[in-house]
C-alpha atoms as a PDB file:
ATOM      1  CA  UNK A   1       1.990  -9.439  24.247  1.00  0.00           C
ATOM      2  CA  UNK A   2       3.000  -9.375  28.272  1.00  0.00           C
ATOM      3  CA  UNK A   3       1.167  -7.729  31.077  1.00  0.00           C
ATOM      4  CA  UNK A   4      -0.486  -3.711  30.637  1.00  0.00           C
ATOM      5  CA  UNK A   5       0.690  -2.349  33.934  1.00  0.00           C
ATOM      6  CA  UNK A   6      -0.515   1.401  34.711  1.00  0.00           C
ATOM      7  CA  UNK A   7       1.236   3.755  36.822  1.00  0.00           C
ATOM      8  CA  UNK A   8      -0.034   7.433  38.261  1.00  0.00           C
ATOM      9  CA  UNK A   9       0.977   9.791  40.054  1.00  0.00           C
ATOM     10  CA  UNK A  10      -0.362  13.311  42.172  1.00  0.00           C
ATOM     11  CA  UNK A  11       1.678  15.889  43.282  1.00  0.00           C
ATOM     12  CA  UNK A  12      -0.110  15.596  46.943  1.00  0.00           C
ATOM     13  CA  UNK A  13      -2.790  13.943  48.297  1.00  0.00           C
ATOM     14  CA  UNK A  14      -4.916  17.062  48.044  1.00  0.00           C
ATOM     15  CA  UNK A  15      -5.125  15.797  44.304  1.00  0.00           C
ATOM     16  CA  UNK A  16      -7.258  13.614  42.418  1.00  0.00           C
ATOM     17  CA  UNK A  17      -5.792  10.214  41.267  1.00  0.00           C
ATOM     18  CA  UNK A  18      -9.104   8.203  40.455  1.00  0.00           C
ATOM     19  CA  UNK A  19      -9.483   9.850  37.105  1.00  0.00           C
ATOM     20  CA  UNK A  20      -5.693   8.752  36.096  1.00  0.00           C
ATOM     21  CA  UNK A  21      -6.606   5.095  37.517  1.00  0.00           C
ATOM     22  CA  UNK A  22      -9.703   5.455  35.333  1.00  0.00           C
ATOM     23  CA  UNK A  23      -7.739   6.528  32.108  1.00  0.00           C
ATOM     24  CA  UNK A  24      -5.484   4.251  32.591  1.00  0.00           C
ATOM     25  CA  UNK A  25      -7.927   0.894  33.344  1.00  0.00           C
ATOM     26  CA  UNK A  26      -9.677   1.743  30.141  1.00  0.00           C
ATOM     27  CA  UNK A  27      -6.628   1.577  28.568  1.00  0.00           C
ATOM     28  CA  UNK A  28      -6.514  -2.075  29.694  1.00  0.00           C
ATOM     29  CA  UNK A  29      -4.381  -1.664  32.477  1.00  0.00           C
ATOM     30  CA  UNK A  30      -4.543  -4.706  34.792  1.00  0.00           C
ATOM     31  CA  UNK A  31      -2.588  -4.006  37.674  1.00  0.00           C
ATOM     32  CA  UNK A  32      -1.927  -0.442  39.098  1.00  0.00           C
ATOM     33  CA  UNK A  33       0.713   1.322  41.117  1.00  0.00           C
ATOM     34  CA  UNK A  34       0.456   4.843  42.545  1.00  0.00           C
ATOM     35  CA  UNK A  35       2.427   7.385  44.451  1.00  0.00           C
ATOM     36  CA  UNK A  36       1.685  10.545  45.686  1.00  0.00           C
ATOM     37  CA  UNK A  37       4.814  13.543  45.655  1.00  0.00           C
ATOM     38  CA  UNK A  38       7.525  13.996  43.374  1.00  0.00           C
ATOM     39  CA  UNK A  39      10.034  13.031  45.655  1.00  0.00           C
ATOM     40  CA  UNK A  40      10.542   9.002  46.741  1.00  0.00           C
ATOM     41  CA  UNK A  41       8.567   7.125  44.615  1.00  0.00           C
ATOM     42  CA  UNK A  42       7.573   3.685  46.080  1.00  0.00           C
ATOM     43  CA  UNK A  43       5.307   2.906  43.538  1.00  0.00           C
ATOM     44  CA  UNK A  44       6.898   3.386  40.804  1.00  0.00           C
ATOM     45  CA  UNK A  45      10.190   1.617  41.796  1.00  0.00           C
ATOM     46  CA  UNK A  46       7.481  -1.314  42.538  1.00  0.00           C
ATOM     47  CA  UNK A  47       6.217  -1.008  39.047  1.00  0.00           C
ATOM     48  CA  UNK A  48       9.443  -0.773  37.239  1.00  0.00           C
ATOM     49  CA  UNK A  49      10.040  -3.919  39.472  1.00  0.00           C
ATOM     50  CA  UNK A  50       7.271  -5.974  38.310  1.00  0.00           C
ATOM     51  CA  UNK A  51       7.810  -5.565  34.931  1.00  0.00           C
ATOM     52  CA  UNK A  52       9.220  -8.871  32.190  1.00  0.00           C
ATOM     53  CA  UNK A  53      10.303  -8.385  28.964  1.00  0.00           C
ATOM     54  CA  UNK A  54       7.247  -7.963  26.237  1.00  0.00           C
ATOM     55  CA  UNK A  55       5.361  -6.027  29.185  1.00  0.00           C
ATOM     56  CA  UNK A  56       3.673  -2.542  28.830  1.00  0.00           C
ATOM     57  CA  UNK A  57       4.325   0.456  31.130  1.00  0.00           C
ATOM     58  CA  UNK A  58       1.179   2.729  30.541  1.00  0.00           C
ATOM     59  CA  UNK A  59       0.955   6.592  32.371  1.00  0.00           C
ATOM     60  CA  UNK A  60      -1.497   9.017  31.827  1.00  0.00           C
ATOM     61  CA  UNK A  61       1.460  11.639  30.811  1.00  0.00           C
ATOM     62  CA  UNK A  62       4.956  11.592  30.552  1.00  0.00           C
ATOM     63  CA  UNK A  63       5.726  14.327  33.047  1.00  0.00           C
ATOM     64  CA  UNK A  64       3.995  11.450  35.819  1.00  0.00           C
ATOM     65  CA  UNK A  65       7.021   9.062  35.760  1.00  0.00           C
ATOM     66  CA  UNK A  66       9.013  12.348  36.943  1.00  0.00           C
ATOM     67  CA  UNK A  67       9.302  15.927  36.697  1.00  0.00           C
ATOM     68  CA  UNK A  68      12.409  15.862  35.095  1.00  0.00           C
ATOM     69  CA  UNK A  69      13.049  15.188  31.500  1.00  0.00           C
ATOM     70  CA  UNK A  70      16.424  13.726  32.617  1.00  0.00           C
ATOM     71  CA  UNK A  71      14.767  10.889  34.527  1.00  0.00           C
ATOM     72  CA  UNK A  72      12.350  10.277  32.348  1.00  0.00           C
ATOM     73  CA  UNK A  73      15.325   9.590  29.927  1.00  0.00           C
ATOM     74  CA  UNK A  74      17.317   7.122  31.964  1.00  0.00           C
ATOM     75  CA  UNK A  75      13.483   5.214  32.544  1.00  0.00           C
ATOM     76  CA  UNK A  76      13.128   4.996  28.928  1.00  0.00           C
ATOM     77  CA  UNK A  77      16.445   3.685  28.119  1.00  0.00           C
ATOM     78  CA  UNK A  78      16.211   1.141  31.234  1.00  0.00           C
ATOM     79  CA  UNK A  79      13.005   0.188  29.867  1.00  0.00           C
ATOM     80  CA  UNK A  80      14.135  -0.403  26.368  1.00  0.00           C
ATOM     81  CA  UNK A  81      17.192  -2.463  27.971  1.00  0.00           C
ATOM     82  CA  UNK A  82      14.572  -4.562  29.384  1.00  0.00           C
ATOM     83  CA  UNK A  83      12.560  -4.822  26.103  1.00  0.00           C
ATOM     84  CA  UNK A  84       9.691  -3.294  27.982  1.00  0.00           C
ATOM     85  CA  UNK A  85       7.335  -0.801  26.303  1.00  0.00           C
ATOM     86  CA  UNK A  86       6.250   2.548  27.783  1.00  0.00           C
ATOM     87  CA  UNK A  87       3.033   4.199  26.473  1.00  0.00           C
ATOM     88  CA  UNK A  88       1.415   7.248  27.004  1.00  0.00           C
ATOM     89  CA  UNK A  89      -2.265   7.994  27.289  1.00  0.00           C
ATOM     90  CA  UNK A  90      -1.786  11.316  26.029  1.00  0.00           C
ATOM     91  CA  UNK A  91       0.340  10.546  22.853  1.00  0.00           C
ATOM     92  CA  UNK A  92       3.620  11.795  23.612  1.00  0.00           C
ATOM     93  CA  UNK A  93       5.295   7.901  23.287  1.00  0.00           C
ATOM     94  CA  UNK A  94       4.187   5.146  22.410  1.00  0.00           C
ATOM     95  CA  UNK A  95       7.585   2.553  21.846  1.00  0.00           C
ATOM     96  CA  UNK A  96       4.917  -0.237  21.185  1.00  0.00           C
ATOM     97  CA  UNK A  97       4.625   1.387  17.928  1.00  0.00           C
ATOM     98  CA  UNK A  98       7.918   3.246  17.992  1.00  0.00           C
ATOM     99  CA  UNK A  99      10.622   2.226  20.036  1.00  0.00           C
ATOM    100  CA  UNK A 100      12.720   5.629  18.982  1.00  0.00           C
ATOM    101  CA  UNK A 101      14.101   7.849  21.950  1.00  0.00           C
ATOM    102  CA  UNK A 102      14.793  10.526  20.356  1.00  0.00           C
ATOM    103  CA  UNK A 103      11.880  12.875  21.487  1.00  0.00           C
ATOM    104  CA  UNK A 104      13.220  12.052  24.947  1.00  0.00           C
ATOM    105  CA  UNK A 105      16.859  13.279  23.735  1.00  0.00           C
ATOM    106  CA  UNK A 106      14.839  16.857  22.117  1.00  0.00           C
ATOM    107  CA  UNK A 107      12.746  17.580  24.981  1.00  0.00           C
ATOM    108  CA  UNK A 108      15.953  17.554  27.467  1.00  0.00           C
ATOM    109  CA  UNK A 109      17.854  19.818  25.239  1.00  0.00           C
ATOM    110  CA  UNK A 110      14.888  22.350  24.770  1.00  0.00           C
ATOM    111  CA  UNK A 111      14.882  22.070  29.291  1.00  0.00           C
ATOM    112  CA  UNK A 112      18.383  22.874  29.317  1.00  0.00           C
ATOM    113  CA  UNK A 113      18.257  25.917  26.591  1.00  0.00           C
ATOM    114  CA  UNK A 114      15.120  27.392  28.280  1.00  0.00           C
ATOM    115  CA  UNK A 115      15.662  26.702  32.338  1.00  0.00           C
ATOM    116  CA  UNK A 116      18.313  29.633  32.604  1.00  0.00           C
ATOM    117  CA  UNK A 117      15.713  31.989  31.245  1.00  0.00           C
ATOM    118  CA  UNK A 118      12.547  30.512  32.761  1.00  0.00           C
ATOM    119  CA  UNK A 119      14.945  30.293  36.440  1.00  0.00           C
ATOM    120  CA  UNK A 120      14.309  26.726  37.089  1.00  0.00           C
ATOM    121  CA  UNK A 121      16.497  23.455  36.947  1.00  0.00           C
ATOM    122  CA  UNK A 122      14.759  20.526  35.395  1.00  0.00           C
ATOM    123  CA  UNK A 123      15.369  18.393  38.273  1.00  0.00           C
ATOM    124  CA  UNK A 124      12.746  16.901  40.315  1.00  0.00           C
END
């Protein structure tokens, strides 16, 4: 098994990211990158970076790589490319056990049925 690398991320700095560092160190995290914002992600891009083959990508939550389910898509499927897992502390994935997409593929056709009527793009 390759590196646990943990990734978090606020929506401003008014927000608290220690807990999500905390989470994601007792997950076994090793090294940490962090942004704060939704838009340019430095941190992330450095994560995504750092990552080898057989490595682990571990967030908090899903919605913390991005706000949009499209995104978090394309990171998935780069990931997978890579043979890179992604885990999440809250249970939504976890490709170290089941490398399967498809609940990426469902959530981003549930956003597009329900952003006309909720007024909102899924787009970061």
């Amino acid at each position: 098994m390759g590196k646990i690398i943990g990734y978090a991320r606020v929506a401003n700095s008014e927000s608290d990211i220690e807990a999500q560092k905390a989470a994601l160190s007792a997950a076994g995290c090793t090294q940490f990158f962090e942004d704060v914002g939704s838009g340019n992600l430095p941190g992330l891009a450095k994560a995504l970076a750092t990552l080898s083959p057989g490595d682990t990508l571990v967030v908090n939550e899903l919605s913390r790589l991005s706000r949009s389910s499209t995104r978090r898509l394309e990171i998935l499927e780069e990931l997978q490319l890579r043979r890179i897992f992604l885990s999440s502390l809250r249970g939504e994935v976890d490709t170290t056990k089941n490398p399967s997409p498809v609940f990426f593929r469902l959530e981003r056709l549930v956003e597009e049925m329900y952003a006309p009527i909720l007024g909102r793009g899924g787009e970061d």
